[in-house]
N, C-alpha and C. Protein backbone atom coordinates (compact mmCIF):
# COMPACT_ATOMS: atom_id res chain seq x y z
N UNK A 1 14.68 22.68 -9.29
CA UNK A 1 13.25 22.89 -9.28
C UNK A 1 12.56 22.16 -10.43
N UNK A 2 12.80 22.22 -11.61
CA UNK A 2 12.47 21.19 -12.79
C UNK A 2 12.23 19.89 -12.35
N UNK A 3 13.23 19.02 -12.06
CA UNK A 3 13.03 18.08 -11.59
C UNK A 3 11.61 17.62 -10.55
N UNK A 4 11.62 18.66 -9.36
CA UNK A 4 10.91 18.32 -8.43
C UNK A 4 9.06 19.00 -8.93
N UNK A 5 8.97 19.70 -10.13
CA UNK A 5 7.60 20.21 -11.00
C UNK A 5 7.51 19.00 -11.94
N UNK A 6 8.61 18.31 -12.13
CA UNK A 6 7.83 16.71 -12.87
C UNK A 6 7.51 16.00 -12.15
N UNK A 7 8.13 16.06 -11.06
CA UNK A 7 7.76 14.52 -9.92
C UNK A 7 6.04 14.87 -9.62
N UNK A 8 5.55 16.53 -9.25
CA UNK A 8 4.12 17.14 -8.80
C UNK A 8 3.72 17.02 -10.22
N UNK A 9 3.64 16.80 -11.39
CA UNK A 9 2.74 16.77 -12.16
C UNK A 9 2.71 15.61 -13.23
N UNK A 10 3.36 15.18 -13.20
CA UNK A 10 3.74 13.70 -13.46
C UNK A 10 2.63 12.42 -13.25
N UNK A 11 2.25 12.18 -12.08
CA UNK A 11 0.92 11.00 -12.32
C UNK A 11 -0.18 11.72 -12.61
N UNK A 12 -0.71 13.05 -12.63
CA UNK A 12 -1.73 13.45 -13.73
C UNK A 12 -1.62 13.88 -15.18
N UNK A 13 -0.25 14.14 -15.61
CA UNK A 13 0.20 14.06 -16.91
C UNK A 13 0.15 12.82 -17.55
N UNK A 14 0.31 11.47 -16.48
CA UNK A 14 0.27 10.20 -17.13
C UNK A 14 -1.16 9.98 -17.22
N UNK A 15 -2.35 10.26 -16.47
CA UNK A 15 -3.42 9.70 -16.38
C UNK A 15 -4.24 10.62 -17.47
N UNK A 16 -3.96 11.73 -17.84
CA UNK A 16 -4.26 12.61 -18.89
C UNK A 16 -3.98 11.84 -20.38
N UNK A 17 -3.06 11.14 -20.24
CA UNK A 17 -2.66 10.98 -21.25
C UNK A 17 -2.69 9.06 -22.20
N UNK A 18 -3.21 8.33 -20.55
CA UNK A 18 -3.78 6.99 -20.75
C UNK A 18 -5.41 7.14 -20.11
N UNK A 19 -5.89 7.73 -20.53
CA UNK A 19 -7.46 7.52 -20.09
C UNK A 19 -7.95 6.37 -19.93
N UNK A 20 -8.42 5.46 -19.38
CA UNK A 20 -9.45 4.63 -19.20
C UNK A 20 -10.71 4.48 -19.40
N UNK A 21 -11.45 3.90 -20.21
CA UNK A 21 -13.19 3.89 -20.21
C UNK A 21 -13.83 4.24 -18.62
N UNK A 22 -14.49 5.38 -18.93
CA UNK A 22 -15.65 5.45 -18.12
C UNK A 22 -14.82 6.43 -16.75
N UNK A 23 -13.34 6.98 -17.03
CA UNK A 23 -13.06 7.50 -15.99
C UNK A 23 -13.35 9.29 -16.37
N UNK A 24 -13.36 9.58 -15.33
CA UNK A 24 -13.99 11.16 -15.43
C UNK A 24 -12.36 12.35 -16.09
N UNK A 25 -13.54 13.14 -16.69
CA UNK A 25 -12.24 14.11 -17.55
C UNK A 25 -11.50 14.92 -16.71
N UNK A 26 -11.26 14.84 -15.31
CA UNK A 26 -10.40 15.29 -14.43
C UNK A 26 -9.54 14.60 -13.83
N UNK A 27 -8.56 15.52 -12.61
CA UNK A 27 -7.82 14.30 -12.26
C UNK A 27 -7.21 15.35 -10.67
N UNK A 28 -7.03 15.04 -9.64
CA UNK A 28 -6.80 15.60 -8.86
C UNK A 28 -5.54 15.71 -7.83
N UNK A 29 -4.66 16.08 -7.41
CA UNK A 29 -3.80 15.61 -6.01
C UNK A 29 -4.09 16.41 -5.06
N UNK A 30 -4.29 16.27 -4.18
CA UNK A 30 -4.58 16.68 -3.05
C UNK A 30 -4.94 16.02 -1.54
N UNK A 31 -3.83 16.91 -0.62
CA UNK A 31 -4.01 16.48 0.23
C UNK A 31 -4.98 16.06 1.13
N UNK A 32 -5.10 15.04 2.12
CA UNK A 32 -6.72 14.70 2.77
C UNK A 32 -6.42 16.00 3.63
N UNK A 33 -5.97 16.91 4.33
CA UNK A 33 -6.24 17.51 5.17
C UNK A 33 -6.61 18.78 4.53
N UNK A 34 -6.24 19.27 3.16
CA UNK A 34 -6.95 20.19 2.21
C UNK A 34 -8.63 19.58 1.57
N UNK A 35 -8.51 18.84 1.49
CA UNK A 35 -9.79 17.95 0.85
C UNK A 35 -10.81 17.64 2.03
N UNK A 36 -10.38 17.96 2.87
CA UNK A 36 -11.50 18.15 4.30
C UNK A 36 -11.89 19.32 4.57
N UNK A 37 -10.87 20.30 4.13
CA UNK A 37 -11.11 22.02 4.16
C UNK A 37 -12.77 21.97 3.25
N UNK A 38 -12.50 21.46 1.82
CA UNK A 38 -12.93 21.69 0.49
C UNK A 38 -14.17 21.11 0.74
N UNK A 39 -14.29 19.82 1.65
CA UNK A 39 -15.88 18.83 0.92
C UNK A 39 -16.68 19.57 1.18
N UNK A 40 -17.54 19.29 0.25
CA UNK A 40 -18.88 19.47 0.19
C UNK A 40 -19.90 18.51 0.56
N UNK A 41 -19.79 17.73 0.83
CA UNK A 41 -20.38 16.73 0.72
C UNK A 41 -21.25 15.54 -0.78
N UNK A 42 -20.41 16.52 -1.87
CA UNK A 42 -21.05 15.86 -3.59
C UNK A 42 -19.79 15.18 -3.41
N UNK A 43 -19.87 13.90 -3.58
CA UNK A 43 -18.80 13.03 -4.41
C UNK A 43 -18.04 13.58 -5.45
N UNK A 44 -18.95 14.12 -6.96
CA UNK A 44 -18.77 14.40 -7.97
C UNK A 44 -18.29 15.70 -7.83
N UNK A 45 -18.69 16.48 -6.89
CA UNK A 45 -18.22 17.76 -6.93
C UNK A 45 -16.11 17.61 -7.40
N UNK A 46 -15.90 19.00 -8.67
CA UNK A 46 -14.67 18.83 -8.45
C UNK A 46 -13.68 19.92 -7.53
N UNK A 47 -13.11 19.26 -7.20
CA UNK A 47 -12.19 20.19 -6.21
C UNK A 47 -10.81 20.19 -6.88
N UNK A 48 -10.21 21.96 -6.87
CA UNK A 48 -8.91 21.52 -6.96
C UNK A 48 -8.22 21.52 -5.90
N UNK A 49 -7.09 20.81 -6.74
CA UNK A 49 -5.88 20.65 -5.47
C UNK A 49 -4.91 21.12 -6.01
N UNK A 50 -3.42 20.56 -5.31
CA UNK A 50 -2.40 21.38 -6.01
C UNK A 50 -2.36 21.33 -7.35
N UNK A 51 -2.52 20.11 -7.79
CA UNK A 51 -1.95 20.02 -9.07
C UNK A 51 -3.57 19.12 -9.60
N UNK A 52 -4.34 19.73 -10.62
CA UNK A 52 -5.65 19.43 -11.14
C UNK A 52 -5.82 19.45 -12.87
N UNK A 53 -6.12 18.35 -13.28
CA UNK A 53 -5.94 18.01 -14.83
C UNK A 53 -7.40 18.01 -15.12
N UNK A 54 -7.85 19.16 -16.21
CA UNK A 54 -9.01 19.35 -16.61
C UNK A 54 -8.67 18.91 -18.05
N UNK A 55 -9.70 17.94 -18.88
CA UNK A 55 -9.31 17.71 -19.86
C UNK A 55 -10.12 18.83 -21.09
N UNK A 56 -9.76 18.79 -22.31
CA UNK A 56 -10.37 19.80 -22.95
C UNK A 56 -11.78 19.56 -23.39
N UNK A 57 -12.03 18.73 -23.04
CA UNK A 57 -13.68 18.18 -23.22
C UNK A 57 -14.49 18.87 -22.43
N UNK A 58 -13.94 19.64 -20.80
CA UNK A 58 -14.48 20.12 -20.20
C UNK A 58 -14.62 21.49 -20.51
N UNK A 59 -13.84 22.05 -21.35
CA UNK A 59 -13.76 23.30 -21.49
C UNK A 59 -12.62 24.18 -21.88
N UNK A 60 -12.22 25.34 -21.99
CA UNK A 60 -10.91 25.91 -22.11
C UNK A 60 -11.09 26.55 -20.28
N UNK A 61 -9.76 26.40 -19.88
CA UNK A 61 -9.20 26.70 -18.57
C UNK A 61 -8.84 28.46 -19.00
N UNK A 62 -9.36 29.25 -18.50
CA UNK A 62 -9.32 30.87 -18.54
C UNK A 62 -7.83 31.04 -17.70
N UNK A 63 -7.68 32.15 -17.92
CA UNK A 63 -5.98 32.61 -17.26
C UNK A 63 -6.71 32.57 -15.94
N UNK A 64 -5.02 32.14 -15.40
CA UNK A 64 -5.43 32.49 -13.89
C UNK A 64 -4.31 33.24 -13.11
N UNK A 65 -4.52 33.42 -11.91
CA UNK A 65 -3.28 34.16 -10.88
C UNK A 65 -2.27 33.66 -10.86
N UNK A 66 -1.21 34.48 -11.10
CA UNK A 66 0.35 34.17 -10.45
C UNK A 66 0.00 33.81 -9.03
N UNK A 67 0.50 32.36 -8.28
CA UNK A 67 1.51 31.91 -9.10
C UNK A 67 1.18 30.52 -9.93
N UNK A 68 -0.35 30.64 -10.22
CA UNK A 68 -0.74 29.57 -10.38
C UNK A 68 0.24 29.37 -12.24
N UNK A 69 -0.14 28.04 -12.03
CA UNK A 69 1.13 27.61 -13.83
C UNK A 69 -0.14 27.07 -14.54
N UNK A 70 -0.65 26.74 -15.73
CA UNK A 70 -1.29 25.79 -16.77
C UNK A 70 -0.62 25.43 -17.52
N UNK A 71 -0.47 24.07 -17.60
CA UNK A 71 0.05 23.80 -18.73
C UNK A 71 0.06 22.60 -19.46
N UNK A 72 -0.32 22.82 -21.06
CA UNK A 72 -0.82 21.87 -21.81
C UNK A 72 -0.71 20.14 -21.88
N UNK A 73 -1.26 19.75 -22.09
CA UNK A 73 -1.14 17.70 -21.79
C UNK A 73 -1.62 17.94 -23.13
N UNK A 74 -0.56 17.35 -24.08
CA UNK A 74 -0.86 17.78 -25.68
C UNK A 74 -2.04 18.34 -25.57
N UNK A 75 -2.45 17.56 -27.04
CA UNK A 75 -3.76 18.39 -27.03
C UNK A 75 -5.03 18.08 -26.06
N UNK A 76 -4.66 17.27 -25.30
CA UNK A 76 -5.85 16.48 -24.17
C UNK A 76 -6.32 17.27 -23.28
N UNK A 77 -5.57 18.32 -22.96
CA UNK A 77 -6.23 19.09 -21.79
C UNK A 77 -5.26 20.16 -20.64
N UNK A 78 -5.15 20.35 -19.91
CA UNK A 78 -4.39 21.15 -19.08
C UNK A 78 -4.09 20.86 -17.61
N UNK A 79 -2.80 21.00 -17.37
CA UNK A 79 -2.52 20.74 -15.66
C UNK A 79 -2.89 21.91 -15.24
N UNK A 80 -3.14 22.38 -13.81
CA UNK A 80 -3.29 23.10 -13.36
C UNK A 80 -2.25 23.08 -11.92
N UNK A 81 -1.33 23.87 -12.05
CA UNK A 81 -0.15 23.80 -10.87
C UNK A 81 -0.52 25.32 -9.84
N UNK A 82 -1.26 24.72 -8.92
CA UNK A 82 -1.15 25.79 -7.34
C UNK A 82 -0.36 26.57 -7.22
N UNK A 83 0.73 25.61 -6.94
CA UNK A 83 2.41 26.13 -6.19
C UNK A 83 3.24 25.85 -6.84
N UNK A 84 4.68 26.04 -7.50
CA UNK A 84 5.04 25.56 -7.42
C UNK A 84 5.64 24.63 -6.13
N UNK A 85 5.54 25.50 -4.53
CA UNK A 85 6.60 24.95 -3.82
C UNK A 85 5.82 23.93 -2.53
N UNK A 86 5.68 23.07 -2.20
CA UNK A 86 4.81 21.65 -1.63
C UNK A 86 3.63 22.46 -1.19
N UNK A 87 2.53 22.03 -1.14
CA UNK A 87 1.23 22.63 -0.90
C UNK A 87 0.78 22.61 0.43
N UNK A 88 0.32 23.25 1.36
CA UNK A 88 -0.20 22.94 2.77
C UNK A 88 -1.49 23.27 2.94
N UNK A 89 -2.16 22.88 3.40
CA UNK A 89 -3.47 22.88 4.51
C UNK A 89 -3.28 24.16 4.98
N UNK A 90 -1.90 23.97 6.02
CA UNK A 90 -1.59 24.93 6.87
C UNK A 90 -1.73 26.18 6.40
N UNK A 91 -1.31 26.13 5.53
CA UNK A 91 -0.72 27.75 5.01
C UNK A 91 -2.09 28.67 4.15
N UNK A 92 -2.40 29.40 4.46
CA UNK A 92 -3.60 30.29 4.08
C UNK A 92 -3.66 31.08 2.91
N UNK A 93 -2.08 31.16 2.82
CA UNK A 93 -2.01 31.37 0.97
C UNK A 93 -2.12 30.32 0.06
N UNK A 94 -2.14 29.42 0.37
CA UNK A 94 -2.32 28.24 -0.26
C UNK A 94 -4.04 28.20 -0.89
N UNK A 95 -4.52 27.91 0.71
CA UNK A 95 -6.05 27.46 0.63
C UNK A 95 -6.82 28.58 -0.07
N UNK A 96 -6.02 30.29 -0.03
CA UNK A 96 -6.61 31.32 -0.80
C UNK A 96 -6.44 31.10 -1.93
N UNK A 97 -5.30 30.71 -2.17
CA UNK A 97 -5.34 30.44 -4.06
C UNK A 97 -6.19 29.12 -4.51
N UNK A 98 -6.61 28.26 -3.94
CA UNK A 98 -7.55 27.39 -4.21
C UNK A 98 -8.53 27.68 -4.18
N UNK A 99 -9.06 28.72 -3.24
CA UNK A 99 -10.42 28.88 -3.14
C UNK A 99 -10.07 30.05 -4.46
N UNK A 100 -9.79 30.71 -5.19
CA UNK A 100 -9.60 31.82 -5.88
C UNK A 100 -9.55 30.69 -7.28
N UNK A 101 -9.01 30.34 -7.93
CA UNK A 101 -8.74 29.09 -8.53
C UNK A 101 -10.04 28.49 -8.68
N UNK A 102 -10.99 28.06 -8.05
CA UNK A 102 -11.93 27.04 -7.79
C UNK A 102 -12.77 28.56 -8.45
N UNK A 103 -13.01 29.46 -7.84
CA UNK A 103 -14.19 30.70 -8.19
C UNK A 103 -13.82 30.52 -9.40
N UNK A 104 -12.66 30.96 -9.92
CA UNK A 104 -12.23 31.39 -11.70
C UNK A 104 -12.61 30.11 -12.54
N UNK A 105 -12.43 29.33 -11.87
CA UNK A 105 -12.69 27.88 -12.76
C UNK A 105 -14.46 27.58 -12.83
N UNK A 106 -15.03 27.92 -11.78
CA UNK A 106 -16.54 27.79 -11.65
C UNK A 106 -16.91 28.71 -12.53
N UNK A 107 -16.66 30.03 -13.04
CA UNK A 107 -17.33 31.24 -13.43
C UNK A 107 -17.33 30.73 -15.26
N UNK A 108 -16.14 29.66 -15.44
CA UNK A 108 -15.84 29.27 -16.50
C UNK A 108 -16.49 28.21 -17.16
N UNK A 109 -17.53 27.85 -16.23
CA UNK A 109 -17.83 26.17 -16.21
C UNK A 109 -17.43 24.97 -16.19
N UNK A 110 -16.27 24.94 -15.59
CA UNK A 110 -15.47 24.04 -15.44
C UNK A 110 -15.68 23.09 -14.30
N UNK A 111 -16.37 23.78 -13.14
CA UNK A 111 -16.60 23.24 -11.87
C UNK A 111 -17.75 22.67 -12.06
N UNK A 112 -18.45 21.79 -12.83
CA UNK A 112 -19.47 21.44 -12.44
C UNK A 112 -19.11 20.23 -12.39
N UNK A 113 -19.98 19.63 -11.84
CA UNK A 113 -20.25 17.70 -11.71
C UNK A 113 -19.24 17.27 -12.39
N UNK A 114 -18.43 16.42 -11.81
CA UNK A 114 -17.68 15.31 -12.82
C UNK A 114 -18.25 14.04 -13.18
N UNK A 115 -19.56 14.15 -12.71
CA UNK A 115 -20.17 12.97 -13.25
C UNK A 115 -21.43 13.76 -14.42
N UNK A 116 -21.49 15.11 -14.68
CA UNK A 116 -22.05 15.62 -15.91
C UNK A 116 -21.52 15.37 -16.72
N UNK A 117 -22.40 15.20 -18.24
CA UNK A 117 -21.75 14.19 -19.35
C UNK A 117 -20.92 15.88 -20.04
């Protein structure tokens, strides 16, 4: 299981950790068939997905539900891990802990615009 929680958090641990000018302090994976559940129709709007990198510029990330995981990207910011075990569309515990996840993270201010400075 180690192995296969680096492979899921791994290209947002890297992108956390090489920022680019002008790219936004989040970072997302998620599937298109979850991300069709989610739109809103804002571009900027952020959505999480399984695995969602809020950097600390945005805020401190508040506790959240088992079985959700956080966990630190040095001092840059925080992963945010869903599942550990592959994420589905399908599955309704899934999309409940996202939508549950997304409330706790909004109440925190975390959800706003990723194009707010």
């Amino acid at each position: 299981m180690g192995e296969r929680r680096e492979t899921i958090t791994q290209p947002a641990r890297t992108r956390a950790l090489r920022p680019h000018p002008g790219c936004s302090s989040t970072a997302v994976a998620m599937s298109s068939a979850h991300l069709q559940l989610v739109d809103t129709g804002d571009p900027a709007a952020l959505r999480i997905g399984w695995v969602t990198y809020i950097a600390r510029q945005r805020g401190k990330v508040p506790p959240l539900p088992a079985p959700v995981r956080i966990e630190p990207v040095d001092d840059e910011g925080a992963l945010i891990v869903l599942t550990s075990e592959r994420f589905t569309a399908s599955n309704p515990d899934h999309v409940a802990s996202a939508e549950r996840v997304t409330e706790l993270l909004d109440r925190a201010g975390l959800v706003r615009s990723v194009a707010a400075p």
